[in-house]
N, C-alpha and C. Protein backbone atom coordinates (compact mmCIF):
# COMPACT_ATOMS: atom_id res chain seq x y z
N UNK A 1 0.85 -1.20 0.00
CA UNK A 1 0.00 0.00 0.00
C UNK A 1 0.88 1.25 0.00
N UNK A 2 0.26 2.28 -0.85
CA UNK A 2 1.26 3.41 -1.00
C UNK A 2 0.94 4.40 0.03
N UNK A 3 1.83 5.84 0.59
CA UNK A 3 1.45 6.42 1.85
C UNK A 3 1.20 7.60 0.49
N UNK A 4 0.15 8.54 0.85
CA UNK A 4 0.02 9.73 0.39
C UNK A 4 1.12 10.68 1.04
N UNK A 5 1.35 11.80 -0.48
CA UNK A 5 2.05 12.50 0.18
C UNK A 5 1.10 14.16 -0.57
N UNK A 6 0.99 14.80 -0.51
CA UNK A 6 0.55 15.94 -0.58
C UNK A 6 1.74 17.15 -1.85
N UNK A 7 1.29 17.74 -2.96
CA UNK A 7 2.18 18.58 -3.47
C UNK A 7 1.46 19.33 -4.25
N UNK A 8 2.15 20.70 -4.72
CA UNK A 8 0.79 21.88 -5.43
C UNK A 8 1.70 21.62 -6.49
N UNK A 9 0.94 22.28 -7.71
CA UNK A 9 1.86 22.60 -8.84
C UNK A 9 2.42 24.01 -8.36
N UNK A 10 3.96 24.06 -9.34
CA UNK A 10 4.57 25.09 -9.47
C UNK A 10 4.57 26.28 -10.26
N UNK A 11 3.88 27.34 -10.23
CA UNK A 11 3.45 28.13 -10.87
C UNK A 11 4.80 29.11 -11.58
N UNK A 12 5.45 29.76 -10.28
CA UNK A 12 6.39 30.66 -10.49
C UNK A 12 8.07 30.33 -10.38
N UNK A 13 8.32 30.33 -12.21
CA UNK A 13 9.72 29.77 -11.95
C UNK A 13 10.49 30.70 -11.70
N UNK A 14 10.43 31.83 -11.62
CA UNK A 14 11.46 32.55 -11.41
C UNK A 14 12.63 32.01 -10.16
N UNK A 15 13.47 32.92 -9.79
CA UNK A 15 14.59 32.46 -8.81
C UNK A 15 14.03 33.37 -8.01
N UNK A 16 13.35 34.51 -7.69
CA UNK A 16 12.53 34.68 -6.29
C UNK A 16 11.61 33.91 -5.50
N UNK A 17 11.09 33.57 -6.56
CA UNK A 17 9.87 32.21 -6.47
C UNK A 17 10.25 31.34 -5.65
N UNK A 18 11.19 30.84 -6.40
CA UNK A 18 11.77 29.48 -5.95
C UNK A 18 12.66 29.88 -4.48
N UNK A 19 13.34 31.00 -4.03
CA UNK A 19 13.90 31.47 -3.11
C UNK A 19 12.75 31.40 -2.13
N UNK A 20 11.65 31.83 -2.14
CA UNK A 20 10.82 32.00 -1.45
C UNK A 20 9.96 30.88 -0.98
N UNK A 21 10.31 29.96 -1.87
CA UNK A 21 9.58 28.57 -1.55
C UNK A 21 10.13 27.68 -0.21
N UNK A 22 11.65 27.79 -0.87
CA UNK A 22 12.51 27.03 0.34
C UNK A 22 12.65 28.03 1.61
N UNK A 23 12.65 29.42 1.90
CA UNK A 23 12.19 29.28 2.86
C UNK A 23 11.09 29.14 3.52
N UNK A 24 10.08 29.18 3.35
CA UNK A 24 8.77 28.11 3.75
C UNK A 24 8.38 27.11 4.08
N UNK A 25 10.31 26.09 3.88
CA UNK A 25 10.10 24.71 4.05
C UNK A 25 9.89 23.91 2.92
N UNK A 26 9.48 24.22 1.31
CA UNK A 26 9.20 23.58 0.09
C UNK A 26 10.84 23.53 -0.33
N UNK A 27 10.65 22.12 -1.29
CA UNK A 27 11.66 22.43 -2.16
C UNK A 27 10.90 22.19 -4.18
N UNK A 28 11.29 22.59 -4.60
CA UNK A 28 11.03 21.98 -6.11
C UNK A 28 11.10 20.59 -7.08
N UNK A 29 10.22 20.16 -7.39
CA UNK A 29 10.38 18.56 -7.83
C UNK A 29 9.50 18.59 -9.19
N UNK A 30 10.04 17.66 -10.37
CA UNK A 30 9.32 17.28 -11.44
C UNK A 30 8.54 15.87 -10.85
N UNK A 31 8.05 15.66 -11.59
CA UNK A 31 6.86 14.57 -11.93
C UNK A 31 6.18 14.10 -13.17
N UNK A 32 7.09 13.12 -14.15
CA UNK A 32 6.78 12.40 -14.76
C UNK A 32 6.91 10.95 -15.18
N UNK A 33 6.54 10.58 -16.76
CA UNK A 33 6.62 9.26 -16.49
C UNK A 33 5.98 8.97 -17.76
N UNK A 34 5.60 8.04 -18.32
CA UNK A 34 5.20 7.66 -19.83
C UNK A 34 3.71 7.83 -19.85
N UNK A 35 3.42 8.53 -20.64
CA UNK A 35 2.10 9.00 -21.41
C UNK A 35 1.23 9.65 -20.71
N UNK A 36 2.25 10.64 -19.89
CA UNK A 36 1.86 11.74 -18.91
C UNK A 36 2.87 13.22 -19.37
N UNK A 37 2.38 13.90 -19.04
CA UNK A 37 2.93 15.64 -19.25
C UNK A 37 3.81 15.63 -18.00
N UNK A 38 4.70 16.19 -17.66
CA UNK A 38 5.66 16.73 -16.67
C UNK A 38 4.64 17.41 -15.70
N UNK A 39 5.10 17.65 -14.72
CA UNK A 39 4.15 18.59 -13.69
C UNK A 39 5.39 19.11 -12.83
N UNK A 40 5.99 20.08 -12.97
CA UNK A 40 6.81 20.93 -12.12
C UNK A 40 5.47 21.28 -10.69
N UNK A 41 5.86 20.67 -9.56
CA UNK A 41 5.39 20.77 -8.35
C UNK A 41 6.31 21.40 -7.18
N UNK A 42 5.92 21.51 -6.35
CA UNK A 42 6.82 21.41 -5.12
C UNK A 42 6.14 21.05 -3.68
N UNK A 43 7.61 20.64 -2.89
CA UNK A 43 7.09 19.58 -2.35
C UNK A 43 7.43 20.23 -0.41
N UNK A 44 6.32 19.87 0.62
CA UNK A 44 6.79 20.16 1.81
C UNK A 44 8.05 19.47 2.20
N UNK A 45 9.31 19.91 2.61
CA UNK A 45 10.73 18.94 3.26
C UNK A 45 10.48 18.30 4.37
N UNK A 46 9.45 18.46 5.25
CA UNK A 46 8.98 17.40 6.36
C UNK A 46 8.14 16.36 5.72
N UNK A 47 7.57 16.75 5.25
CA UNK A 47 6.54 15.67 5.10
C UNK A 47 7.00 14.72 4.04
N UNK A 48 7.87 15.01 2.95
CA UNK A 48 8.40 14.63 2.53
C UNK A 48 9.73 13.18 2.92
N UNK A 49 10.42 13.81 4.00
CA UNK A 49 11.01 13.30 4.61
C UNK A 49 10.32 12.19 5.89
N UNK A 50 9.20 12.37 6.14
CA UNK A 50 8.44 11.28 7.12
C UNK A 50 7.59 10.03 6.19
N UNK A 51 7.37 10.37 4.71
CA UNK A 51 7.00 9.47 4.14
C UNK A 51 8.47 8.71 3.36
N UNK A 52 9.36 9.28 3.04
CA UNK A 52 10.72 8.19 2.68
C UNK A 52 11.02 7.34 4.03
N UNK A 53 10.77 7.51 4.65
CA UNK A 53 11.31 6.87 6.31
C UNK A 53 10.05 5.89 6.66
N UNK A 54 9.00 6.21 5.90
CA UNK A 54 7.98 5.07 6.21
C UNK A 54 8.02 3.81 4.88
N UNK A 55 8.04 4.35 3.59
CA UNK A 55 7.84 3.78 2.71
C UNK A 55 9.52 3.06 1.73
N UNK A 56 10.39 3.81 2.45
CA UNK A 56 11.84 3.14 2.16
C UNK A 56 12.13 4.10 0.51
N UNK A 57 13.58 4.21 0.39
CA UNK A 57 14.14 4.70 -0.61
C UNK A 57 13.30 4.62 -1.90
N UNK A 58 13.12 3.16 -2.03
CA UNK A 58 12.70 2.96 -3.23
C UNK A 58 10.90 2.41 -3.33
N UNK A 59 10.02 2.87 -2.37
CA UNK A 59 8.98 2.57 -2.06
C UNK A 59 8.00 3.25 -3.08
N UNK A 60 6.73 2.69 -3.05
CA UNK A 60 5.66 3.91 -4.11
C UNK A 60 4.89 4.99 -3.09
N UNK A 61 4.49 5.50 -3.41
CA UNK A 61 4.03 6.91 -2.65
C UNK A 61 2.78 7.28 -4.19
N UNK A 62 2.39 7.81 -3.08
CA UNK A 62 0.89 8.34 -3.90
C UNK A 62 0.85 9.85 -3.93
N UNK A 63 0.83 10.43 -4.83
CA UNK A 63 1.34 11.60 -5.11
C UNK A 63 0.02 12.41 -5.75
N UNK A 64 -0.40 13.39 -4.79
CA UNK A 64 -1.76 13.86 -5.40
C UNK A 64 -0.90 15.53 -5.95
N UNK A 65 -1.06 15.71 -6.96
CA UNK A 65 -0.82 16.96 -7.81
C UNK A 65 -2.53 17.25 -7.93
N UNK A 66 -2.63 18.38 -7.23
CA UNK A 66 -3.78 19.87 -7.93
C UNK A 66 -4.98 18.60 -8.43
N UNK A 67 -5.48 17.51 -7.41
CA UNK A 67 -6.53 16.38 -6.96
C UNK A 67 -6.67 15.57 -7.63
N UNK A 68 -5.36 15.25 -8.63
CA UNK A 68 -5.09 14.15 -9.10
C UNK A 68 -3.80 12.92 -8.19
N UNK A 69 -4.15 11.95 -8.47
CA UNK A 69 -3.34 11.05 -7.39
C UNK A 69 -2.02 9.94 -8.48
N UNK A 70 -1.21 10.19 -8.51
CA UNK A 70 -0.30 8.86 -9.38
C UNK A 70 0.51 8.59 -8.47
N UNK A 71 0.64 7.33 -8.97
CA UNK A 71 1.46 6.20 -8.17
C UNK A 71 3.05 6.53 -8.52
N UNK A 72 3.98 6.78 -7.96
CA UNK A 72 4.97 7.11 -7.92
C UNK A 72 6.33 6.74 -7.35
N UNK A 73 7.53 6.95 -7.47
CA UNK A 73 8.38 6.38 -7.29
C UNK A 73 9.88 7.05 -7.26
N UNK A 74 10.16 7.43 -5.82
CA UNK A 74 11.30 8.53 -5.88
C UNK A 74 12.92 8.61 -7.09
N UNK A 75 12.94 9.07 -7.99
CA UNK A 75 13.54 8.35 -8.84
C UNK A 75 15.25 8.67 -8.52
N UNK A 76 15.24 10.35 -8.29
CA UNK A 76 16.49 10.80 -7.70
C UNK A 76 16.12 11.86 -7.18
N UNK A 77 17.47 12.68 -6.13
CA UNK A 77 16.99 13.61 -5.26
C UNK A 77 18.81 14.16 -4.74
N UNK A 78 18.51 15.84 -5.08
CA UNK A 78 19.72 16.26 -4.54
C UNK A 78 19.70 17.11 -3.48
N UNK A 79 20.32 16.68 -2.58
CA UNK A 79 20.45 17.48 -1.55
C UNK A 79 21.81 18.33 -0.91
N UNK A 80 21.66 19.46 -0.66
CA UNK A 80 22.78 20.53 0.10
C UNK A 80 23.65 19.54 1.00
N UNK A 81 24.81 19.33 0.28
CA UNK A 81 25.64 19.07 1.45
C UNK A 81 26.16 19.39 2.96
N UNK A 82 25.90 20.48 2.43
CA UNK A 82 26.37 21.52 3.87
C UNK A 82 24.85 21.87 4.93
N UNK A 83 24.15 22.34 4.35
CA UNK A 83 22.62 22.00 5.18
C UNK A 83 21.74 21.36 5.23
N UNK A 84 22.05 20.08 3.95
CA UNK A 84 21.27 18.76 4.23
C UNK A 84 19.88 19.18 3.75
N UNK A 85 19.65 20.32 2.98
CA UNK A 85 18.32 20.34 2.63
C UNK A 85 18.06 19.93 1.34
N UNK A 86 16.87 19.25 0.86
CA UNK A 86 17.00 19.11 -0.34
C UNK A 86 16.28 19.59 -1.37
N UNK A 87 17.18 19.84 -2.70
CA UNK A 87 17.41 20.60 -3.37
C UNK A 87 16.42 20.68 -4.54
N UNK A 88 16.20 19.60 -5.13
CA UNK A 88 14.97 19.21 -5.86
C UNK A 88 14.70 17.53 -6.28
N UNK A 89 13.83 17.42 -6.82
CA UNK A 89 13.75 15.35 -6.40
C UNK A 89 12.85 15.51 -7.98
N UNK A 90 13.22 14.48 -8.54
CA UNK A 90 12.30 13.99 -9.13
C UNK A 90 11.32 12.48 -8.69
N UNK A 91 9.92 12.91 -9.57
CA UNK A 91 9.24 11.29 -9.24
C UNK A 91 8.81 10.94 -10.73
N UNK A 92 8.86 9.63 -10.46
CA UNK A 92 8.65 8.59 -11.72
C UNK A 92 7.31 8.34 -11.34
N UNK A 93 6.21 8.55 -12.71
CA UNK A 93 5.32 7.90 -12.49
C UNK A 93 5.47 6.59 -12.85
N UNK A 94 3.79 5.40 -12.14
CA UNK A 94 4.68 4.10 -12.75
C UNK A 94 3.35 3.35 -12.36
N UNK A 95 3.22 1.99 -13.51
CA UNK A 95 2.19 1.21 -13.45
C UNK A 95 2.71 0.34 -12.52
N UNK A 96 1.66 -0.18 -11.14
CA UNK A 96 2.52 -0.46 -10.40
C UNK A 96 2.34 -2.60 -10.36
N UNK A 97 1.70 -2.84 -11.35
CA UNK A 97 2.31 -4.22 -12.60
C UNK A 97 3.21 -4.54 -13.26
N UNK A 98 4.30 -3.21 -13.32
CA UNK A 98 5.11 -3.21 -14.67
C UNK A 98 6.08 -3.37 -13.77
N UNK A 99 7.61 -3.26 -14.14
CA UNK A 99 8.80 -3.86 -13.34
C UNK A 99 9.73 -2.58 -13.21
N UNK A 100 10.63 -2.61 -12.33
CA UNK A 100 11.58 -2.04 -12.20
C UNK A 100 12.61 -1.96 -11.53
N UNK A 101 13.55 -1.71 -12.26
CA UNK A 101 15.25 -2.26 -11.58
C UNK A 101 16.01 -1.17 -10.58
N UNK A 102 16.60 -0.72 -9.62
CA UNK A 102 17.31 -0.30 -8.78
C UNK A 102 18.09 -1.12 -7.81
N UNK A 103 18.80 -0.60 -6.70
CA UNK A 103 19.64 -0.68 -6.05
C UNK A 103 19.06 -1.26 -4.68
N UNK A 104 18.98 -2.07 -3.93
CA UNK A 104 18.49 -2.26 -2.60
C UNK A 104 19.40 -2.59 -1.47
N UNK A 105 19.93 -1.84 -0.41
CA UNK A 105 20.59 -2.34 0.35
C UNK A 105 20.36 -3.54 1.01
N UNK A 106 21.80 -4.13 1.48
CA UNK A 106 21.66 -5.08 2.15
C UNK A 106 21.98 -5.31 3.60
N UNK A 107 21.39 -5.49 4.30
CA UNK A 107 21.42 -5.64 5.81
C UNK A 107 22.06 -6.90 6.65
N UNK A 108 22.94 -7.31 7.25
CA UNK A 108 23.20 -8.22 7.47
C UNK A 108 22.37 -8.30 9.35
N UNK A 109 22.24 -9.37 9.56
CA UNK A 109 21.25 -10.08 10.43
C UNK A 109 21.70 -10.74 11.45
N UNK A 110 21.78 -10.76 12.44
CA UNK A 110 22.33 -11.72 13.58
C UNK A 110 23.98 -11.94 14.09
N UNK A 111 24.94 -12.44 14.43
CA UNK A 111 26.04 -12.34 15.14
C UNK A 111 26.60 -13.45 14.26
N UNK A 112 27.79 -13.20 13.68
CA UNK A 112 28.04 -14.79 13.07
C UNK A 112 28.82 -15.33 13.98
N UNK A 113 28.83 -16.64 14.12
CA UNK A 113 29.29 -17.81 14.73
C UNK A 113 30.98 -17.81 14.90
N UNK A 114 31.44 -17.40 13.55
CA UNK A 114 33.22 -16.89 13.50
C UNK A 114 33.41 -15.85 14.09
N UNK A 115 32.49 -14.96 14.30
CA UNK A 115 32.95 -13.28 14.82
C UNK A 115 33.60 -14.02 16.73
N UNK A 116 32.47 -14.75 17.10
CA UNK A 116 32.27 -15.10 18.22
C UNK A 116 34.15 -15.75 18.84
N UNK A 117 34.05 -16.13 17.84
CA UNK A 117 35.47 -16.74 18.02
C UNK A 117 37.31 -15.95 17.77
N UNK A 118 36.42 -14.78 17.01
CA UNK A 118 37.75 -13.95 16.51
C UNK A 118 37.74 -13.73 15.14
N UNK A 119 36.85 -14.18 14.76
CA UNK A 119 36.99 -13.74 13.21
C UNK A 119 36.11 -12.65 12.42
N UNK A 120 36.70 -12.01 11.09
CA UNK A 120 36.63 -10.63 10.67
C UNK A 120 35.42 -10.49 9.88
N UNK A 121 34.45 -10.51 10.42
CA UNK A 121 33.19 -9.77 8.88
C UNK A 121 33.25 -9.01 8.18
N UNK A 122 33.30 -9.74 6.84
CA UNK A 122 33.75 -8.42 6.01
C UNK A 122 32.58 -8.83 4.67
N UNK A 123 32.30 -7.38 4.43
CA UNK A 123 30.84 -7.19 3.83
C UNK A 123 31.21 -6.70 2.53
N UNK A 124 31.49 -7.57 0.99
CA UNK A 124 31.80 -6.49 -0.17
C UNK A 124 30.94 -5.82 -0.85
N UNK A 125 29.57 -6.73 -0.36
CA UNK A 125 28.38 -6.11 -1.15
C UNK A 125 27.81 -5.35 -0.01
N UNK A 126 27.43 -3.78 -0.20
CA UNK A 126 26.30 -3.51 0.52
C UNK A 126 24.96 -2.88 -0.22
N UNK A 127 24.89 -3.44 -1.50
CA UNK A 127 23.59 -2.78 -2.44
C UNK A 127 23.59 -4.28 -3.12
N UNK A 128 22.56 -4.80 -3.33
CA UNK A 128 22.05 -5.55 -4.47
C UNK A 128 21.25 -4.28 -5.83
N UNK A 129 21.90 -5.09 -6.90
CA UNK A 129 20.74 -4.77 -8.14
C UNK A 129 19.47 -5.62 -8.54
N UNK A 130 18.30 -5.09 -8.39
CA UNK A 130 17.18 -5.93 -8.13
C UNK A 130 16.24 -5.23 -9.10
N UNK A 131 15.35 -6.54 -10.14
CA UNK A 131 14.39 -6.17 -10.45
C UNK A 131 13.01 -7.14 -9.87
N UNK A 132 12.18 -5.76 -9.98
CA UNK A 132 10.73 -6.58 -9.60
C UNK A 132 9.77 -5.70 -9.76
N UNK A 133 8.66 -6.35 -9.54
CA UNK A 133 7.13 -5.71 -9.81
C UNK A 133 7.29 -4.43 -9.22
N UNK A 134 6.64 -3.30 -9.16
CA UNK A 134 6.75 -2.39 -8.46
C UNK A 134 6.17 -2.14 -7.11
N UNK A 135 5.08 -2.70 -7.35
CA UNK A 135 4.12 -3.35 -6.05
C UNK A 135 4.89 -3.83 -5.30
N UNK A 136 5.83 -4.68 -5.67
CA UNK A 136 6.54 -5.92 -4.54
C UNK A 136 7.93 -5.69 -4.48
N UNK A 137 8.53 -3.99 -4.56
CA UNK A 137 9.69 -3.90 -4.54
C UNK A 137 10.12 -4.12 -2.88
N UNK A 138 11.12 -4.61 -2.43
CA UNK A 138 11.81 -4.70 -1.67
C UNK A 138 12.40 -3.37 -1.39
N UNK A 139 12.32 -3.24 0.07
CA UNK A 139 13.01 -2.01 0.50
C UNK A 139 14.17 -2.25 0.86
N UNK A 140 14.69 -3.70 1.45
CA UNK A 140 16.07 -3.90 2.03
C UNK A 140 16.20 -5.48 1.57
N UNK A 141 17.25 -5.92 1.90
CA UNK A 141 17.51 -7.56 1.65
C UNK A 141 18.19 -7.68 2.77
N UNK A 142 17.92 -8.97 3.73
CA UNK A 142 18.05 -9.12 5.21
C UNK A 142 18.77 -10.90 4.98
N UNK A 143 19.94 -10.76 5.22
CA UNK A 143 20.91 -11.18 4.84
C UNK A 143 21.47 -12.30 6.42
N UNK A 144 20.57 -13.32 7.17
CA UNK A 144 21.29 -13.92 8.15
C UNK A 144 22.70 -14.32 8.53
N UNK A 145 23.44 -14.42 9.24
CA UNK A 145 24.99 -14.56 9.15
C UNK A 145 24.91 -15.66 10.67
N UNK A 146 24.17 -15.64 11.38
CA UNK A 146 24.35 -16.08 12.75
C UNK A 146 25.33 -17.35 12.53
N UNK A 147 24.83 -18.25 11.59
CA UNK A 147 25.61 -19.74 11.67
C UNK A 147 26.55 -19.64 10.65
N UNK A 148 27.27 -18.82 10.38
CA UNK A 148 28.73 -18.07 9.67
C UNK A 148 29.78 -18.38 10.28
N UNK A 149 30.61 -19.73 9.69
CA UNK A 149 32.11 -19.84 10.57
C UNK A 149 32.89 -18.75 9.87
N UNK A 150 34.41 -19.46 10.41
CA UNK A 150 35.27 -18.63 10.36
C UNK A 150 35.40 -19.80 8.57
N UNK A 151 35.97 -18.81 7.44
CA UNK A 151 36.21 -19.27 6.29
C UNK A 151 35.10 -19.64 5.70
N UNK A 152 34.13 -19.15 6.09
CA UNK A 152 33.02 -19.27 5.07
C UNK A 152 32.02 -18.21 4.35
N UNK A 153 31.62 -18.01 3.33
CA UNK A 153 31.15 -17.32 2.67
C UNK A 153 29.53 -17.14 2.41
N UNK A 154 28.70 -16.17 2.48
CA UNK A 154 27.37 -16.26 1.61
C UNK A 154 27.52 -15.16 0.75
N UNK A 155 27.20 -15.85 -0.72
CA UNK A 155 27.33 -15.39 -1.83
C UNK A 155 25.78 -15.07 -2.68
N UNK A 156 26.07 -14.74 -3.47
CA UNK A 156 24.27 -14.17 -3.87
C UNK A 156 24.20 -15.47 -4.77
N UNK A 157 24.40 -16.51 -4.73
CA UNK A 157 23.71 -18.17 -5.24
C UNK A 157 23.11 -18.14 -3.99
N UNK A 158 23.47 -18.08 -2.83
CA UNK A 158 23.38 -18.80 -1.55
C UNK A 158 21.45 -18.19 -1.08
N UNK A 159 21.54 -16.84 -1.61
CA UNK A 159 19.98 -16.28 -1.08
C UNK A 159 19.05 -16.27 -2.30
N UNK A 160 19.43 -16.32 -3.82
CA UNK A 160 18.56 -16.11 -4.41
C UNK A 160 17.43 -16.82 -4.36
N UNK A 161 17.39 -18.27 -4.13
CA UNK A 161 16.05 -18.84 -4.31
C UNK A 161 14.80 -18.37 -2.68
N UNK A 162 15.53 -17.71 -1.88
CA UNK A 162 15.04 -17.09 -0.95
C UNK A 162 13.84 -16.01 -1.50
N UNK A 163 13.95 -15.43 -2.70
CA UNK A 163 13.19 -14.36 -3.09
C UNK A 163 12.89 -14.72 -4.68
N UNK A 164 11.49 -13.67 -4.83
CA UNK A 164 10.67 -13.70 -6.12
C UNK A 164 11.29 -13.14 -6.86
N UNK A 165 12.16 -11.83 -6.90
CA UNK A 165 12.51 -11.02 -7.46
C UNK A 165 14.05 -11.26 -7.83
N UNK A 166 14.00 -10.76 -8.72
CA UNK A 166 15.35 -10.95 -9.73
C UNK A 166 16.62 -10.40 -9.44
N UNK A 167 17.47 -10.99 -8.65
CA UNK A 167 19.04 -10.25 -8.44
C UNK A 167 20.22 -10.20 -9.55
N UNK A 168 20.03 -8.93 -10.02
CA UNK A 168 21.23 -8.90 -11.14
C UNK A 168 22.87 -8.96 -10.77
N UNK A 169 22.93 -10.07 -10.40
CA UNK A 169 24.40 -10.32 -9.88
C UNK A 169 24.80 -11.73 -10.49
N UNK A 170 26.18 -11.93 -10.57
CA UNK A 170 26.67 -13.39 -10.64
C UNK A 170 26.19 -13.88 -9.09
N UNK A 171 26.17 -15.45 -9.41
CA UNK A 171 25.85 -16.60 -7.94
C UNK A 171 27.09 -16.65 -7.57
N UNK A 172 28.56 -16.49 -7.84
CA UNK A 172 29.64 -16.62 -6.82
C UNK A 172 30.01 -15.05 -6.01
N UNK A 173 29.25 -14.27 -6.74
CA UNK A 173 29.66 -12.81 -5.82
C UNK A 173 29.16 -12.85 -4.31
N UNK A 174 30.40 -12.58 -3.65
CA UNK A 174 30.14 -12.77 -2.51
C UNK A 174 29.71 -11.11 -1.38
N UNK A 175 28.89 -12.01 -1.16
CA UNK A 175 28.08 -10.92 -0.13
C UNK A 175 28.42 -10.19 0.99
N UNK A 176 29.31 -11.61 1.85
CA UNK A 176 29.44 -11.86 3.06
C UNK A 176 30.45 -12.65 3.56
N UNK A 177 31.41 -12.29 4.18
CA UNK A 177 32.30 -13.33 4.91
C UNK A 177 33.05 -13.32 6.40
N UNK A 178 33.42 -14.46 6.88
CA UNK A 178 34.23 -14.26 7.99
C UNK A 178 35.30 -14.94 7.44
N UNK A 179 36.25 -13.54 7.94
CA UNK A 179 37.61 -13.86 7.79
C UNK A 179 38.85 -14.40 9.06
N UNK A 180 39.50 -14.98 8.68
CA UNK A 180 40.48 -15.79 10.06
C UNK A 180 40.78 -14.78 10.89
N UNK A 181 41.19 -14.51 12.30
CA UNK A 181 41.64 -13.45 13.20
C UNK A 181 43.06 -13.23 12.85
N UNK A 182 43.30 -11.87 12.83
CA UNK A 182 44.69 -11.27 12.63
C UNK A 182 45.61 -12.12 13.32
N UNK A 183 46.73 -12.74 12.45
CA UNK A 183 48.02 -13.42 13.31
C UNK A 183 48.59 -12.51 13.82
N UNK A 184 48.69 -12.50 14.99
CA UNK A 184 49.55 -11.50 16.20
C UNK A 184 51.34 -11.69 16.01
N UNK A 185 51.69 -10.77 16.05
CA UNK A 185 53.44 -11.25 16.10
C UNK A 185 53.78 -11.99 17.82
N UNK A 186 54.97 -12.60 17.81
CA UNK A 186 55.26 -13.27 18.70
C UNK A 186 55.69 -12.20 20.21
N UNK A 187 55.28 -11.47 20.95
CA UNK A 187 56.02 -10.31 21.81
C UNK A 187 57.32 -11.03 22.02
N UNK A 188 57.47 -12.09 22.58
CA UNK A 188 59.10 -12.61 23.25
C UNK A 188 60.04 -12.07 22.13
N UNK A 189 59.57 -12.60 20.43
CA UNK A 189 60.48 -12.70 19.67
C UNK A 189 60.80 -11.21 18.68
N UNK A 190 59.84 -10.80 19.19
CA UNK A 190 59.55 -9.15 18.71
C UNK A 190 60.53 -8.36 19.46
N UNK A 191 60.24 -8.43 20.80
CA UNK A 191 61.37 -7.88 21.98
C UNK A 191 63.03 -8.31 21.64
N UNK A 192 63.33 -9.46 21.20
CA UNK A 192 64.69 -10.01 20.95
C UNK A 192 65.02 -9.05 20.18
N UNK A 193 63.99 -9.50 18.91
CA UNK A 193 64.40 -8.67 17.74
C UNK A 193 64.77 -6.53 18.48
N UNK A 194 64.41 -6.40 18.38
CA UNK A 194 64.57 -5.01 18.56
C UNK A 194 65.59 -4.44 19.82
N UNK A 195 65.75 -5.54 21.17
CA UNK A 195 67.12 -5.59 21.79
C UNK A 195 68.41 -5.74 21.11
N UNK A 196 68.24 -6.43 20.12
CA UNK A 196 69.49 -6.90 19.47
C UNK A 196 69.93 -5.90 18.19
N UNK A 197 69.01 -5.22 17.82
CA UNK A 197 69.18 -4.26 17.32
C UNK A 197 69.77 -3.02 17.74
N UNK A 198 69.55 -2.48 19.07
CA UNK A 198 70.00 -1.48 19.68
C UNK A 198 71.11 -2.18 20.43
N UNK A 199 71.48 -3.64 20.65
CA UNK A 199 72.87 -3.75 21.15
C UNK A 199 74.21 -3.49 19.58
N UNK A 200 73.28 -4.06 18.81
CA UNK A 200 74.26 -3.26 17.23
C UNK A 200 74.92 -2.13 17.41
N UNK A 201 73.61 -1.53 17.81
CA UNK A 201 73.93 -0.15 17.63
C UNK A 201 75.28 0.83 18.55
């Protein structure tokens, strides 16, 4: 189910306009999508920001423009580095039957079994490329590790049949691993070494 989000059309492009918008709290956003007209809108930055946090990066949102409603889909969005506000966003309209491919992070899940013992988790993937219905996009991929020794791997063979949706990856790319614990140098033989050096000297 999609969360409504609320937006007017944009009347005045000027750069006062638009100055005057953001401070009010708006920022500026397009809105289109196939066999639809563009709709330059703008959008509240709270409210905005409480529906990405409910509905996830790549979630649909219901987008009523001037009491029309489309199903939508945050496509990109730039924001001020320095004050974190953002800058303008576009949305994709979108049949939400039809498919579509993006990025989904991946979350890893539970304590692995090697960590417990000394060994290194090390994570190369943290985004899958995923296609799927739009309806049934995935907001995250939740990735268990608990029964993870030391020298062993989960690779994206290892979860795909876990899910409906299509992971654009090779099956040996690895996701996930624990690695052996750092070999420590010897202190006794470390200490020799470096006495015997300064008796050189």
């Amino acid at each position: 189910m999609s969360t409504l989000l609320e937006v007017k059309k944009r009347e005045n492009f000027q750069g006062s306009g638009l100055t005057k918008l953001r401070e009010e709290g708006y920022f500026p956003a397009i809105v289109y999508g196939k066999g639809k007209e563009n709709d330059a809108v703008y959008v509240n930055e709270g409210d905005f920001f409480k529906v990405i946090k409910e509905v996830g990066r790549n979630g649909v949102i219901s987008l009523n423009v001037g009491g029309t409603s489309y199903n939508v889909v945050l496509q990109d969005y730039q924001q001020d580095p320095i004050k974190n506000h953002i800058v303008h966003a576009d949305f994709l309209a979108v049949d939400l039957s039809s498919e579509m491919t993006a990025n989904v992070r991946v979350e890893l899940e539970g304590e692995a079994a090697g960590a417990k013992e000394g060994g290194v988790v090390q994570q190369p993937l943290y985004e899958l490329a995923v296609t799927a219905k739009v309806s049934e996009f995935p907001e995250r991929i939740l990735v268990n590790i608990s029964e993870l020794k030391i020298g062993e791997t989960i690779t994206v063979g290892d979860i795909r049949k876990q899910y409906s949706f299509t992971i654009a990856h090779e099956d040996e790319e690895a996701i996930v691993s624990v690695l052996p614990p750092a070999v420590e140098k010897d202190t006794k033989e470390e200490t020799a070494t470096e006495e015997a050096a300064e008796t050189a000297e």
